[in-house]
N, C-alpha and C. Protein backbone atom coordinates (compact mmCIF):
# COMPACT_ATOMS: atom_id res chain seq x y z
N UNK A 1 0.85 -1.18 0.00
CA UNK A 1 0.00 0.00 0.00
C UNK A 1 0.89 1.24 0.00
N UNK A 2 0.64 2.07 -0.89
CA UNK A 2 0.91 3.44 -0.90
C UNK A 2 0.26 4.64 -0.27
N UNK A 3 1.05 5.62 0.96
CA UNK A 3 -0.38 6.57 1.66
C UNK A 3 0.51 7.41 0.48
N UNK A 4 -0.28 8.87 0.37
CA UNK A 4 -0.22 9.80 -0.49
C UNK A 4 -0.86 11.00 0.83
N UNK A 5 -0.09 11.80 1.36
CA UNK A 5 -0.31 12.76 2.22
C UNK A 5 -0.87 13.87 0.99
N UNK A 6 -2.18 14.36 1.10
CA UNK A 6 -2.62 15.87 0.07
C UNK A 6 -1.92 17.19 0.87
N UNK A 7 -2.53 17.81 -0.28
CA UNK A 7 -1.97 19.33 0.07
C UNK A 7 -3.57 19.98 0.88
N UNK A 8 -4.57 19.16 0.80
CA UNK A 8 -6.01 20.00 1.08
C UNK A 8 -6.93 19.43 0.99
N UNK A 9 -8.24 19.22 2.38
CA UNK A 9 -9.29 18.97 1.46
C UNK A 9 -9.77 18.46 0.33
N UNK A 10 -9.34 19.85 -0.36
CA UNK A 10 -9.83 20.12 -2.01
C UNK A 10 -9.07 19.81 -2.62
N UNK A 11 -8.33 18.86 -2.36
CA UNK A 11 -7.87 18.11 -3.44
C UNK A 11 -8.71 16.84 -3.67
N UNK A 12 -8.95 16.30 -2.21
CA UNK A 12 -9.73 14.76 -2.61
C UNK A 12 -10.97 15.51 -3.50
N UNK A 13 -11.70 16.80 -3.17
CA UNK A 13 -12.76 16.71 -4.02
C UNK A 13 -12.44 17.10 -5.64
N UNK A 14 -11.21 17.34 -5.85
CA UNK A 14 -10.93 17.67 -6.82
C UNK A 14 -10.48 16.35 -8.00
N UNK A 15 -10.18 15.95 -7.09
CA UNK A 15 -9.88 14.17 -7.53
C UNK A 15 -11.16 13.61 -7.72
N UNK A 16 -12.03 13.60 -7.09
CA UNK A 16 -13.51 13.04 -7.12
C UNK A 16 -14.21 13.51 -8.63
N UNK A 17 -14.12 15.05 -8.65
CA UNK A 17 -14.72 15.48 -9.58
C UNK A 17 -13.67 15.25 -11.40
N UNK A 18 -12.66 15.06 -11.02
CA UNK A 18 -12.07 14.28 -12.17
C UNK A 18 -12.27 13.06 -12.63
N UNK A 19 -12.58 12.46 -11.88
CA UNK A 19 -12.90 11.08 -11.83
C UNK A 19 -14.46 11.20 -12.35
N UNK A 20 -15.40 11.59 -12.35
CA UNK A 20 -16.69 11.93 -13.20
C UNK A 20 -16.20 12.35 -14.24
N UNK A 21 -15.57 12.97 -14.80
CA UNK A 21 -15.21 13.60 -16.50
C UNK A 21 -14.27 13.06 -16.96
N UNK A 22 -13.34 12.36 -16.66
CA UNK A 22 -11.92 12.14 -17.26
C UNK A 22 -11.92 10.58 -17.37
N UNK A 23 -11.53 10.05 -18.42
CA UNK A 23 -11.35 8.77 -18.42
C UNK A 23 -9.88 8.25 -18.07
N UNK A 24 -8.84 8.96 -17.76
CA UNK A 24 -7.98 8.27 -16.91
C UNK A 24 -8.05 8.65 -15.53
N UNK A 25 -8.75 9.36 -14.99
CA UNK A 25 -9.33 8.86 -13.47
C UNK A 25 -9.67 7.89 -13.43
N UNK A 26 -10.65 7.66 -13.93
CA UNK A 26 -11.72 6.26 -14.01
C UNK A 26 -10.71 5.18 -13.94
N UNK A 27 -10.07 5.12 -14.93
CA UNK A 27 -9.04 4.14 -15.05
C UNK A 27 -8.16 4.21 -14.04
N UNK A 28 -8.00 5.15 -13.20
CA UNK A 28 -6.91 5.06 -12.38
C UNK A 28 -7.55 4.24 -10.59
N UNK A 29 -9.23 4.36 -11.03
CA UNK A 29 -9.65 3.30 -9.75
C UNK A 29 -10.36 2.35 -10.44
N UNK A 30 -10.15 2.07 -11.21
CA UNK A 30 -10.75 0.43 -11.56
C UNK A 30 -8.89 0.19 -11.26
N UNK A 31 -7.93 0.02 -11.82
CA UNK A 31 -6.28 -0.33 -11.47
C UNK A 31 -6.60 -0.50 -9.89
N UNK A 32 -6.62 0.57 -8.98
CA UNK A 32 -6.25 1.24 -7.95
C UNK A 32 -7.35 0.76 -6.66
N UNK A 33 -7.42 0.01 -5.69
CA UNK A 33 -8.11 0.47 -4.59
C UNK A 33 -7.47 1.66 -3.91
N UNK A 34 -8.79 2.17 -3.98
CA UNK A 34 -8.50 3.93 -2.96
C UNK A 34 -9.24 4.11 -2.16
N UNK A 35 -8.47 4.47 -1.13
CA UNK A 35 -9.20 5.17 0.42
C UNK A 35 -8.85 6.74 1.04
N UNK A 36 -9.77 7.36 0.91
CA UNK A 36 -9.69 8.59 1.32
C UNK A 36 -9.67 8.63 3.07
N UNK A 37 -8.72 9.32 3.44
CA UNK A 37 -8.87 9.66 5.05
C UNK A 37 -8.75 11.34 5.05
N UNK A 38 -8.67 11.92 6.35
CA UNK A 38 -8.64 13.47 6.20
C UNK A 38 -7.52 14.46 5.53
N UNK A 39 -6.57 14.06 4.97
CA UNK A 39 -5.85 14.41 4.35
C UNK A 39 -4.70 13.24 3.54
N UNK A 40 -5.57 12.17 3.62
CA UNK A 40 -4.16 10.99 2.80
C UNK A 40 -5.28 10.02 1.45
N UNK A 41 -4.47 9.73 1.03
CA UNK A 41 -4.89 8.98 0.26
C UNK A 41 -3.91 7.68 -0.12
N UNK A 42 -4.51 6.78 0.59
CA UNK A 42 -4.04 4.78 0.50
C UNK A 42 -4.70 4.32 -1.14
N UNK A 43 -3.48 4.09 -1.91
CA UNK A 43 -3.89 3.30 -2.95
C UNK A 43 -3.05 1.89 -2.80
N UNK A 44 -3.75 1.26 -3.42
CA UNK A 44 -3.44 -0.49 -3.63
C UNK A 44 -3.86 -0.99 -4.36
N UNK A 45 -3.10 -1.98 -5.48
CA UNK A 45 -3.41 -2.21 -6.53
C UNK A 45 -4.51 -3.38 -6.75
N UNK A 46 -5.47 -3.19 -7.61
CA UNK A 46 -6.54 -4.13 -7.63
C UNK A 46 -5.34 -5.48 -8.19
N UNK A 47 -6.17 -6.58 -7.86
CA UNK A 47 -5.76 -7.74 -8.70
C UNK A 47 -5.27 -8.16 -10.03
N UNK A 48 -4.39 -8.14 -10.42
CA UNK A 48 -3.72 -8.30 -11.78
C UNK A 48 -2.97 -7.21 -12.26
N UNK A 49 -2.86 -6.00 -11.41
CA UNK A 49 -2.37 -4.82 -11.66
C UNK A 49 -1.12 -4.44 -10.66
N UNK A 50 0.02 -3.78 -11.41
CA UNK A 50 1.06 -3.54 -10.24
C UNK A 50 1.28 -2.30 -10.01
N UNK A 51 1.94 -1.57 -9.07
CA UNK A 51 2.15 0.04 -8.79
C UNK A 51 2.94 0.67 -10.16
N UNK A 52 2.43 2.08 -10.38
CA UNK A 52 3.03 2.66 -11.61
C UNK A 52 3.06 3.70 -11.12
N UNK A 53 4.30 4.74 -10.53
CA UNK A 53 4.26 5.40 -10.08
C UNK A 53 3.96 6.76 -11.24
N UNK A 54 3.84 6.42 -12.61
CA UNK A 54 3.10 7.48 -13.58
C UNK A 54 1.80 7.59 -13.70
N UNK A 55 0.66 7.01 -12.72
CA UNK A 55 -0.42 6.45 -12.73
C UNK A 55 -0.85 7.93 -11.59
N UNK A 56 0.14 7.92 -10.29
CA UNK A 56 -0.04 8.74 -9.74
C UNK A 56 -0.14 10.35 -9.91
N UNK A 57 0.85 10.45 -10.78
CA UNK A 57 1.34 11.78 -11.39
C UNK A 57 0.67 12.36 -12.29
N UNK A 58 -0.28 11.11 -13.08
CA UNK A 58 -0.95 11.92 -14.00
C UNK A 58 -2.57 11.97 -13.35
N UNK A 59 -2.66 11.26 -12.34
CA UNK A 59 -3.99 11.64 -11.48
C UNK A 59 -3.76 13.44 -10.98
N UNK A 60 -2.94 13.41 -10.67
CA UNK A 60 -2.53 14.85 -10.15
C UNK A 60 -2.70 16.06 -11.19
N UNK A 61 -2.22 15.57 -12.57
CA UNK A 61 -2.36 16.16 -13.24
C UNK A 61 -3.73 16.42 -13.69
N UNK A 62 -4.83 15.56 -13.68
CA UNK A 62 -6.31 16.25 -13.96
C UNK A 62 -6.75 16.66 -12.64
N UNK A 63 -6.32 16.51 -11.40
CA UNK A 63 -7.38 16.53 -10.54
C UNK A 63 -6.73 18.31 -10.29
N UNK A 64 -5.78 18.83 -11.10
CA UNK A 64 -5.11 20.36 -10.88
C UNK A 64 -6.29 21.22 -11.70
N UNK A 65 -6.63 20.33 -12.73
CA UNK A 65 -7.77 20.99 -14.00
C UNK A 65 -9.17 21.68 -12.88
N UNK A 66 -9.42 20.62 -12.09
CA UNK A 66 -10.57 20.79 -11.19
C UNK A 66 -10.73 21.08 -10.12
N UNK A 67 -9.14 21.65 -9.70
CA UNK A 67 -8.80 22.90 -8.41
C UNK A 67 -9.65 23.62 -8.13
């Protein structure tokens, strides 16, 4: 498991709301079990899938669109 400490809040909702419009959100939690806590985010890879740490980076990158 990977934690991911945010910068805010508004980032998980910003992540949320990428994940409705963007098809590599989507893709990044069908790959990904994710758990939101008050500022972290635990991913772990679904079954048949391994960690890609470019998987992360480009989540970041849409969920900046919806800051």
């Amino acid at each position: 498991m990977i934690k991911i400490t945010l910068p805010s809040s508004d980032a998980i909702k910003a992540i949320k709301d990428a994940k409705e419009d963007c098809l590599q959100p989507i893709g990044f939690f069908i790959k990904y079990k994710v758990t939101f806590n008050k500022l972290t985010m635990e991913i772990e890879p679904n079954a048949g899938f391994e960690y890609d740490p470019s998987d992360i980076f480009h989540l970041a990158w849409y969920a900046r669109e919806y800051k």
